[in-house]
C-alpha atoms as a PDB file:
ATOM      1  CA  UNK A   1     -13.433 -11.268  65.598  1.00  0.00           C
ATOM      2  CA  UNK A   2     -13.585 -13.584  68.217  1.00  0.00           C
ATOM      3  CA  UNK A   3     -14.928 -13.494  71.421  1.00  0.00           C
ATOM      4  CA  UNK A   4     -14.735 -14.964  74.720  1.00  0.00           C
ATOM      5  CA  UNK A   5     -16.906 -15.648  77.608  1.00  0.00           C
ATOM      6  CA  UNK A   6     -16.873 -16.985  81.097  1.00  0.00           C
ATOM      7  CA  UNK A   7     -19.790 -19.229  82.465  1.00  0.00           C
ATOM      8  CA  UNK A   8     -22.190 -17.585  84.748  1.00  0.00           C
ATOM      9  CA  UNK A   9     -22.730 -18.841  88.327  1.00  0.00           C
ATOM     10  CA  UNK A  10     -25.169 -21.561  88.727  1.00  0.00           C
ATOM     11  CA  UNK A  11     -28.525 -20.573  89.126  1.00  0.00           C
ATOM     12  CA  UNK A  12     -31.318 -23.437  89.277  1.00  0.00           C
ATOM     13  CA  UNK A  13     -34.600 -21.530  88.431  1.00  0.00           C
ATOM     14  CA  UNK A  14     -35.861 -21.806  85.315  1.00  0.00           C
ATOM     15  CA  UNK A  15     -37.908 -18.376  84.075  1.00  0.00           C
ATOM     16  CA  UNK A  16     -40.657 -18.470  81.496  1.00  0.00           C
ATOM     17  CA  UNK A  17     -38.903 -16.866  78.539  1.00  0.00           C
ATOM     18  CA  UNK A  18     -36.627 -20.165  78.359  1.00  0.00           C
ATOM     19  CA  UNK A  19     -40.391 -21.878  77.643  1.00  0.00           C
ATOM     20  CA  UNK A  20     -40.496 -19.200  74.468  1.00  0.00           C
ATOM     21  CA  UNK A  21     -42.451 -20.769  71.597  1.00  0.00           C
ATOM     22  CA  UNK A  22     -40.323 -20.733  68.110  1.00  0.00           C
ATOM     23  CA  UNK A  23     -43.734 -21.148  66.434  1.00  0.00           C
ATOM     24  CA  UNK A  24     -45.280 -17.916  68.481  1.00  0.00           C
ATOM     25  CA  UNK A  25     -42.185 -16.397  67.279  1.00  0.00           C
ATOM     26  CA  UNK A  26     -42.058 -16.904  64.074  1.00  0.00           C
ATOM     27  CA  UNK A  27     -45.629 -16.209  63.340  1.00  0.00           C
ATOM     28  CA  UNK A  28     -45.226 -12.931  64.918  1.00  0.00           C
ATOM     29  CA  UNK A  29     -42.143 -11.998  62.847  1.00  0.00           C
ATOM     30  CA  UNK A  30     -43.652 -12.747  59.313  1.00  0.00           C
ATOM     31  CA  UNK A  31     -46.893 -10.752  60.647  1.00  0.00           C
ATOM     32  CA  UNK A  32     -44.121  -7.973  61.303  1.00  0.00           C
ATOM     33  CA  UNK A  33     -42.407  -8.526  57.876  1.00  0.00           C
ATOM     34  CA  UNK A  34     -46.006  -7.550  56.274  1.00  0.00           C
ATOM     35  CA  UNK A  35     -46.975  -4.697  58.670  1.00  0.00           C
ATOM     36  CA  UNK A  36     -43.703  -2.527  59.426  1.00  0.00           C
ATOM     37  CA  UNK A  37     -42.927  -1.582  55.216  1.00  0.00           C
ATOM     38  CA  UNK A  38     -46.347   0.279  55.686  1.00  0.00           C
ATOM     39  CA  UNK A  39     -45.341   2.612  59.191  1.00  0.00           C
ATOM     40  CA  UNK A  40     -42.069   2.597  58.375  1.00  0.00           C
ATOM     41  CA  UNK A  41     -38.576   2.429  56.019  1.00  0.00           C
ATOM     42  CA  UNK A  42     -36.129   0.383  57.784  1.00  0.00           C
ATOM     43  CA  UNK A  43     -32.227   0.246  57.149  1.00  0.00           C
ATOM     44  CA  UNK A  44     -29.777  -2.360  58.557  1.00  0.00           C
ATOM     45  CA  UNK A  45     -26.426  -1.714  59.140  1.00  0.00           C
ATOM     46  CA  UNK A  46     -24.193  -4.292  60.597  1.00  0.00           C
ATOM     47  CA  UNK A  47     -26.968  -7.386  61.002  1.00  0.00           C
ATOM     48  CA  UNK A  48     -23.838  -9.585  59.806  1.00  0.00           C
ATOM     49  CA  UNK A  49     -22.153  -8.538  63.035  1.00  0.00           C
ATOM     50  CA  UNK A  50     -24.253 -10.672  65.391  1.00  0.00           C
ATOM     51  CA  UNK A  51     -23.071 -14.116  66.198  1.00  0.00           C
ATOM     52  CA  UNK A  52     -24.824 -16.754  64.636  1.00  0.00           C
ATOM     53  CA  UNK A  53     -24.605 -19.339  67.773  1.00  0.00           C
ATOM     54  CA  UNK A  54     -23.877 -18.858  71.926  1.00  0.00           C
ATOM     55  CA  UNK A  55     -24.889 -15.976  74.300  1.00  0.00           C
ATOM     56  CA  UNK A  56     -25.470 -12.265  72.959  1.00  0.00           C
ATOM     57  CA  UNK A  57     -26.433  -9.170  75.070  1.00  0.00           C
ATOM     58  CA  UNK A  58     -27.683  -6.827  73.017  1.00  0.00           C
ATOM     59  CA  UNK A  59     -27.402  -3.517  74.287  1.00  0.00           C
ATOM     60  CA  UNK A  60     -29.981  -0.811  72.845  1.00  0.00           C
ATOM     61  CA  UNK A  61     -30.793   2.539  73.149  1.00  0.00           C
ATOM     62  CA  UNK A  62     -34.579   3.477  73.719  1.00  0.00           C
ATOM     63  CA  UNK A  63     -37.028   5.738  71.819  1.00  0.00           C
ATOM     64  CA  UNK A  64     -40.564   3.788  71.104  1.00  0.00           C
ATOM     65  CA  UNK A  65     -42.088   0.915  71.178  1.00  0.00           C
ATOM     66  CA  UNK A  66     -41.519   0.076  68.061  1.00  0.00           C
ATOM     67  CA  UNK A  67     -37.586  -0.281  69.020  1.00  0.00           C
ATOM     68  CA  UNK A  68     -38.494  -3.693  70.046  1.00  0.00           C
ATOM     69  CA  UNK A  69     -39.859  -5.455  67.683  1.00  0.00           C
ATOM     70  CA  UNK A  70     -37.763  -3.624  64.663  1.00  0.00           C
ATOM     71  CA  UNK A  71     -34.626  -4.429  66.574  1.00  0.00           C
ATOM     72  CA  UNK A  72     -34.695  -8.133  66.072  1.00  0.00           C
ATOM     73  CA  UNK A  73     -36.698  -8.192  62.889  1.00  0.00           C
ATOM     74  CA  UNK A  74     -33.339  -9.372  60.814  1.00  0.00           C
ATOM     75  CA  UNK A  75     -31.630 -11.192  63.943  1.00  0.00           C
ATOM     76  CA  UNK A  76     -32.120 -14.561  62.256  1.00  0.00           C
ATOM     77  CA  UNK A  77     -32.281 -16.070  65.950  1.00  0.00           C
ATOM     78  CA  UNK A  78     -34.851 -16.104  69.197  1.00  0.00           C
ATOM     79  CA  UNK A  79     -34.272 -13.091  71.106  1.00  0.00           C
ATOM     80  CA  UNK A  80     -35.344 -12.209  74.306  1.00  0.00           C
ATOM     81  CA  UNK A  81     -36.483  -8.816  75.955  1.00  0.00           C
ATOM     82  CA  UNK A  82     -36.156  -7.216  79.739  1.00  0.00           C
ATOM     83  CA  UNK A  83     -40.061  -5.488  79.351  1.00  0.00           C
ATOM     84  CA  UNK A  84     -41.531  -3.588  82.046  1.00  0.00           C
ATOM     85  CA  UNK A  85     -43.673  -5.377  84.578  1.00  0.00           C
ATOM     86  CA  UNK A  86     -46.714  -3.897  84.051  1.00  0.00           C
ATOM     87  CA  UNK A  87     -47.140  -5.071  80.401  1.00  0.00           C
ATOM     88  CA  UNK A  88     -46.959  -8.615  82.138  1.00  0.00           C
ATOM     89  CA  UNK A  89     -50.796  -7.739  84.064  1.00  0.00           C
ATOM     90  CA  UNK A  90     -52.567  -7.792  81.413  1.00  0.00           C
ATOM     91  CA  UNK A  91     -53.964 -11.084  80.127  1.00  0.00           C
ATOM     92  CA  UNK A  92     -53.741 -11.236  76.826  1.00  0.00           C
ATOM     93  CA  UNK A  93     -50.707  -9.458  76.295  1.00  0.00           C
ATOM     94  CA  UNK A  94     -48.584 -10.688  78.905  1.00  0.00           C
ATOM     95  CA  UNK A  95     -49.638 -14.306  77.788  1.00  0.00           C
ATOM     96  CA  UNK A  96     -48.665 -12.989  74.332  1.00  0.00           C
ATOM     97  CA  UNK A  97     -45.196 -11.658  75.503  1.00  0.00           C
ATOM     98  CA  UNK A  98     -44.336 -14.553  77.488  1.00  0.00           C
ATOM     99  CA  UNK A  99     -44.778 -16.352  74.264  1.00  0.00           C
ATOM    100  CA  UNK A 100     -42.361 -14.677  72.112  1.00  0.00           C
ATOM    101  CA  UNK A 101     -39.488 -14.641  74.857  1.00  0.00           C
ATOM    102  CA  UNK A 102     -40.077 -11.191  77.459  1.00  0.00           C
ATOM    103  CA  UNK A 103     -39.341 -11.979  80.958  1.00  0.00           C
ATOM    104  CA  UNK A 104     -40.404  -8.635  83.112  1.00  0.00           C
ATOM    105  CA  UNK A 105     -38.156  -6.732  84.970  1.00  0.00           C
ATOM    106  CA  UNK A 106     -39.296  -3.926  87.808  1.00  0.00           C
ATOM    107  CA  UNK A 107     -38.083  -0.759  86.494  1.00  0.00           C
ATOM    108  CA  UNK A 108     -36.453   1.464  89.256  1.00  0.00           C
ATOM    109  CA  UNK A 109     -35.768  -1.085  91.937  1.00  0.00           C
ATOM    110  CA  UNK A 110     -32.416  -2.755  90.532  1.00  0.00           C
ATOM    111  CA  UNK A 111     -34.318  -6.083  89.834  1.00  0.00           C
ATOM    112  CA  UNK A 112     -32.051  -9.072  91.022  1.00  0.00           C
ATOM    113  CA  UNK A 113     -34.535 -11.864  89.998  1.00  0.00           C
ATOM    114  CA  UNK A 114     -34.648 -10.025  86.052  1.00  0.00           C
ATOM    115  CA  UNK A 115     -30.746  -9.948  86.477  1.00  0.00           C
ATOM    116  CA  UNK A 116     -30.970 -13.413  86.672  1.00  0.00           C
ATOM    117  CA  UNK A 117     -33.246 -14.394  84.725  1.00  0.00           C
ATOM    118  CA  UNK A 118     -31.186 -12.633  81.950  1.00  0.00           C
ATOM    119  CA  UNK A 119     -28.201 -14.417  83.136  1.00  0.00           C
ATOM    120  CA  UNK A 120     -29.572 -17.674  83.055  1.00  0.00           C
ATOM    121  CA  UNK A 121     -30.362 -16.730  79.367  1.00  0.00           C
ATOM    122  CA  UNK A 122     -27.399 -16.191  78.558  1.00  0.00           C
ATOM    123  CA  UNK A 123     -25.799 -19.132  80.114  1.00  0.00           C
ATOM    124  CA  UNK A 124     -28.261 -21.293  77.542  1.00  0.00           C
ATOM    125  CA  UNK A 125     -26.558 -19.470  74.833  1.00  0.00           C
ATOM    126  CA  UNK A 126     -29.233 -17.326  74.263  1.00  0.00           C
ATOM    127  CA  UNK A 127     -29.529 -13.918  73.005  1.00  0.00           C
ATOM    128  CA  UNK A 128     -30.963 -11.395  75.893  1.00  0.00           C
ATOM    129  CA  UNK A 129     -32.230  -7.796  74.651  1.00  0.00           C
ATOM    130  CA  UNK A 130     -31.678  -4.863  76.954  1.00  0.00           C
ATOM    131  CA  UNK A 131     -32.323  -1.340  77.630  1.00  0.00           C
ATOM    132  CA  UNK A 132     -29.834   0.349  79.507  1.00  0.00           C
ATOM    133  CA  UNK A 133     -31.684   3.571  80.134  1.00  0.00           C
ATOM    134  CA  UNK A 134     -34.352   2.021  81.795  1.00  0.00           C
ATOM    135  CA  UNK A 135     -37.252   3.771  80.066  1.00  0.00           C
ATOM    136  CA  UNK A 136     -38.208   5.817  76.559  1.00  0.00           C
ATOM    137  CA  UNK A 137     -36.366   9.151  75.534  1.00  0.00           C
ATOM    138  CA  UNK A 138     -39.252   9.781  73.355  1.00  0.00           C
ATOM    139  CA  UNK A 139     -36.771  12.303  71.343  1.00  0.00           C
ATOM    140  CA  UNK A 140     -33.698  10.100  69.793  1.00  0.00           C
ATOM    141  CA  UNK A 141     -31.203  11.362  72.284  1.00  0.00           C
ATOM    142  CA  UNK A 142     -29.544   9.085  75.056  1.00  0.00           C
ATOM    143  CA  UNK A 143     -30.089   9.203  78.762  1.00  0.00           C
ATOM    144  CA  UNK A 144     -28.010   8.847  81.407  1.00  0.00           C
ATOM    145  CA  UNK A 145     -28.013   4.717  82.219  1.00  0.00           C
ATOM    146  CA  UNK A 146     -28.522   2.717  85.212  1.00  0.00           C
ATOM    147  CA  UNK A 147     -26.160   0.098  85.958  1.00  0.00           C
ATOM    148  CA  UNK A 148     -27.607  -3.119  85.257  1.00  0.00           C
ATOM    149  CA  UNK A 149     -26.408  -3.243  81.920  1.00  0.00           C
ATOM    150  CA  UNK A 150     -22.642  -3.174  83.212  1.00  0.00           C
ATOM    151  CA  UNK A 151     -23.869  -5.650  85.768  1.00  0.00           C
ATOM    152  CA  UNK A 152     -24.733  -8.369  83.815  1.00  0.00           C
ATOM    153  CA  UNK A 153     -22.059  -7.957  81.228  1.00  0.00           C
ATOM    154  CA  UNK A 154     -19.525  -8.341  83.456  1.00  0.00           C
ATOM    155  CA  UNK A 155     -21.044 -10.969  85.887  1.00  0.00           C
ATOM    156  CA  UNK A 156     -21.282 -13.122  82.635  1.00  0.00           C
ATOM    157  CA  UNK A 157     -18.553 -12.381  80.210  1.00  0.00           C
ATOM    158  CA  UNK A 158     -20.623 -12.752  77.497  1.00  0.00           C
ATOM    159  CA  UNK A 159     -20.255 -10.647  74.162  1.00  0.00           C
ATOM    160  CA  UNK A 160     -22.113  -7.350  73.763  1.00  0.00           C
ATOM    161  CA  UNK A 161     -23.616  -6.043  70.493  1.00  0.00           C
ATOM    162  CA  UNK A 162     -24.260  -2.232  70.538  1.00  0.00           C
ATOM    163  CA  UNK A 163     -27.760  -1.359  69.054  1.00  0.00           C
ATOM    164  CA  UNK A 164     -28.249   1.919  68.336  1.00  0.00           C
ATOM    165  CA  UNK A 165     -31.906   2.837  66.735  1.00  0.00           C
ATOM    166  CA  UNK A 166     -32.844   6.163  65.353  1.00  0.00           C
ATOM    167  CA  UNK A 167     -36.254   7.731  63.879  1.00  0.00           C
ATOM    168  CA  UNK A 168     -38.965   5.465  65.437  1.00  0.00           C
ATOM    169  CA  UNK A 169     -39.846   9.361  67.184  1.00  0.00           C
ATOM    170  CA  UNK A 170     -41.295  10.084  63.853  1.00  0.00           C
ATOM    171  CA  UNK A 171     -43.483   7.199  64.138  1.00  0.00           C
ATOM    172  CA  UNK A 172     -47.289   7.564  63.241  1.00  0.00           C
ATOM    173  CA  UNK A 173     -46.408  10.951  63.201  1.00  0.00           C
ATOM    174  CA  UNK A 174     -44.899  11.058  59.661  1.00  0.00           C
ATOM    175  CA  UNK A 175     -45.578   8.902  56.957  1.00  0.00           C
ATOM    176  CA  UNK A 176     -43.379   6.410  56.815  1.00  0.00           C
ATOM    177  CA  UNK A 177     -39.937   7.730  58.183  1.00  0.00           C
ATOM    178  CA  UNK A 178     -36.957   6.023  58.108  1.00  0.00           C
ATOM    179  CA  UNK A 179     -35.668   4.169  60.915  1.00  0.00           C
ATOM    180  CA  UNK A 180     -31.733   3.315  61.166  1.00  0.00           C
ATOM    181  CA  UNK A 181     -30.693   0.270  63.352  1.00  0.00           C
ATOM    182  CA  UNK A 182     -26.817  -0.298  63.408  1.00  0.00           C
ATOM    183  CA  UNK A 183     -25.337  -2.845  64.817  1.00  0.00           C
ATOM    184  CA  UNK A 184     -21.774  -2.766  66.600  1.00  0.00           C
ATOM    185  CA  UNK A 185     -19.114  -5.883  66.173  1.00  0.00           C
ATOM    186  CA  UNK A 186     -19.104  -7.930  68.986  1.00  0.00           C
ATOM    187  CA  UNK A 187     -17.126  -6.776  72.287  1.00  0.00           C
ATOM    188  CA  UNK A 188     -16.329  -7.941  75.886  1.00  0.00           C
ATOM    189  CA  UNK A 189     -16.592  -6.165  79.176  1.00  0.00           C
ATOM    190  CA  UNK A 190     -13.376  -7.644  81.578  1.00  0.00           C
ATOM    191  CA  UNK A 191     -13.786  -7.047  85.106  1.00  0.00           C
ATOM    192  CA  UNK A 192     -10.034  -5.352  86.486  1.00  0.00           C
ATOM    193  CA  UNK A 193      -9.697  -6.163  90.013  1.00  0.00           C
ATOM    194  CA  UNK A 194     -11.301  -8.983  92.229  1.00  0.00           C
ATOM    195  CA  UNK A 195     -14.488  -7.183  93.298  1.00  0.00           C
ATOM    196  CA  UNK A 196     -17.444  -5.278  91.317  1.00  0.00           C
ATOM    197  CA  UNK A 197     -17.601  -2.413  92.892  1.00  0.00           C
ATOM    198  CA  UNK A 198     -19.961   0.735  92.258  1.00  0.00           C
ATOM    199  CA  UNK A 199     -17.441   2.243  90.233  1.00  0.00           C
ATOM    200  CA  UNK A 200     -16.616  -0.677  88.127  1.00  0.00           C
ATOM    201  CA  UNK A 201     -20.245  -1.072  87.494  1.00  0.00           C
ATOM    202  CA  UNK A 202     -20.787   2.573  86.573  1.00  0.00           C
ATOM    203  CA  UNK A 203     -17.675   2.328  84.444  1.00  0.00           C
ATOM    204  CA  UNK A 204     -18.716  -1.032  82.822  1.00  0.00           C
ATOM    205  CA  UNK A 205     -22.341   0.588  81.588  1.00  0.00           C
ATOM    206  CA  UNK A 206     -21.170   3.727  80.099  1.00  0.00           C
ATOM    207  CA  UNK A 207     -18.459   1.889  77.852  1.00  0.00           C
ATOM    208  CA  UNK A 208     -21.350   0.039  76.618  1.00  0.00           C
ATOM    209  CA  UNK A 209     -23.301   3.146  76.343  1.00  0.00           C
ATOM    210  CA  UNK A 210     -20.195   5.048  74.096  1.00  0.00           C
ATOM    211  CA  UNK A 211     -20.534   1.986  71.807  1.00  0.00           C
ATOM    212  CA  UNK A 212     -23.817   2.732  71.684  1.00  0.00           C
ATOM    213  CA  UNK A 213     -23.127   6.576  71.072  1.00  0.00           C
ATOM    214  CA  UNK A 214     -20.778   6.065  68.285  1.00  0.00           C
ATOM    215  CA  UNK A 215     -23.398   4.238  66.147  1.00  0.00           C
ATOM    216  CA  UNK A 216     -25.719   7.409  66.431  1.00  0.00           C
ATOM    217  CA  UNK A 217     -24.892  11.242  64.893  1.00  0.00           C
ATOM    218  CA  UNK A 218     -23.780  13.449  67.138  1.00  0.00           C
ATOM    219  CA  UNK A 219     -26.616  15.149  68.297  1.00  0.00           C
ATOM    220  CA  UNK A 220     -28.157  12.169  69.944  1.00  0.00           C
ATOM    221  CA  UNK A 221     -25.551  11.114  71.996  1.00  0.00           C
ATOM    222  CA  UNK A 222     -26.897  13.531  75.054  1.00  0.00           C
ATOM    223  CA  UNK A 223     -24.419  12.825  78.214  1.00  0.00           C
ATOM    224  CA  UNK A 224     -22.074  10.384  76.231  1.00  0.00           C
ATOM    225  CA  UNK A 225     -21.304  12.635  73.167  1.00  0.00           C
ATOM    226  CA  UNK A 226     -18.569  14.605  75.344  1.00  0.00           C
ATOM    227  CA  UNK A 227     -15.743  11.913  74.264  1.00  0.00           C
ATOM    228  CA  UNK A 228     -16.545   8.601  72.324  1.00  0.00           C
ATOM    229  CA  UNK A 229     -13.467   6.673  72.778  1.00  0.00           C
ATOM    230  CA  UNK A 230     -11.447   5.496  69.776  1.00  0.00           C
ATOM    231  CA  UNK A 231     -12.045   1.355  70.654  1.00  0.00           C
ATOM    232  CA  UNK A 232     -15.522   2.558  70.400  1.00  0.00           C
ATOM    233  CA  UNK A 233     -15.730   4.269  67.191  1.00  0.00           C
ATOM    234  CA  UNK A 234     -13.696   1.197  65.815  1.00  0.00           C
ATOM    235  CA  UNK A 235     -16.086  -1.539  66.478  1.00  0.00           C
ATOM    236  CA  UNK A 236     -17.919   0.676  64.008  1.00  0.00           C
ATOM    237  CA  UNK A 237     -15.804   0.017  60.810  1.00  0.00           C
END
């Protein structure tokens, strides 16, 4: 399936998680490879469907922090993660974070500088984790998103993979539960009209959050389980 993009607006800062080390990186993930059989039993479905070169947002939902690591385990490329500012104040492991690609965004103030940072990503062809609903469930079932996610999809063009994660609630709470990560086909968000507008923006987020929907049962869709529109369910096949 192919995909298209459009290039982002110049922007001429260059944020820390561009200075990622492949070496911190890598280390960390074979650590992970030995650690995460023993918490938990994690299934793949649809790995294949992320693009093996150029800019990818991956778009996830949110449960524990074990989502974040798990979720790129078998991406077989650098990714990088929006993570809340206040992991970035503590020395050790915001030096740590820095090193394996986060860049912090303020949660609950519509962060332009993370925005761009995460465009600026992308325009390097990177691949650029986020969260759309902004924080945790905690239970396995969606929240209502914010906008950014719509925001920077359509300011860029750039491809979308839905990630949809499920179980990491049982985590360290069960032994060893199993923890499903599917992975939608690539898709596009095209801006209609001149102008992004509120409503495009609100409109742009939740088709990325019914993608997101379809990949999970029904009973943890929360406010997008209502409809899941066919093009979404499709991307599933």
């Amino acid at each position: 399936m192919k995909t298209a993009h459009t290039s982002s607006p110049a922007i001429t800062t260059e944020p820390t998680a561009l200075r990622a080390s492949s070496l911190a990186y890598g280390l960390t993930r074979i650590v992970a490879d030995l650690i995460v059989p023993f918490i938990v039993r994690l299934r793949t479905e649809g790995i294949e469907n992320i693009p093996s070169s150029g800019p990818v947002i991956m778009a996830m939902n949110h449960i524990h922090w074990l989502d974040i690591p798990l979720a790129s385990l078998r991406v077989p490329r650098l990714t990088h993660y929006m993570a809340k500012a206040e992991l970035f104040e503590a020395p050790v492991l915001g030096g740590f974070i820095r090193k394996v690609g986060a860049f912090a965004v303020r949660r609950g103030e519509g962060d332009r500088e993370a925005l761009r940072t995460g465009e600026l990503l992308l325009a390097k062809g990177e691949i650029v984790v986020i969260f759309p609903e902004g924080h945790r469930s905690g239970t396995g079932v969606l929240l209502k998103a914010h906008p950014g996610a719509g925001y920077i999809a359509m300011r860029t063009g750039a491809p979308v993979v839905a990630v949809a994660i499920s179980g990491t609630q049982k985590a360290f709470k069960k032994f060893r539960p199993t923890v499903t990560i599917r992975y939608s086909r690539p898709f596009v968000i095209r801006q209609s009209g001149d102008r992004r507008t509120r409503d495009s923006l609100s409109q742009a987020t939740d088709q990325i959050m019914y993608q997101i929907a379809a990949l999970l049962p029904p009973e943890a869709r929360g406010p997008y389980g209502d409809t899941v529109p066919a093009e979404a369910a499709s991307l599933t096949d």
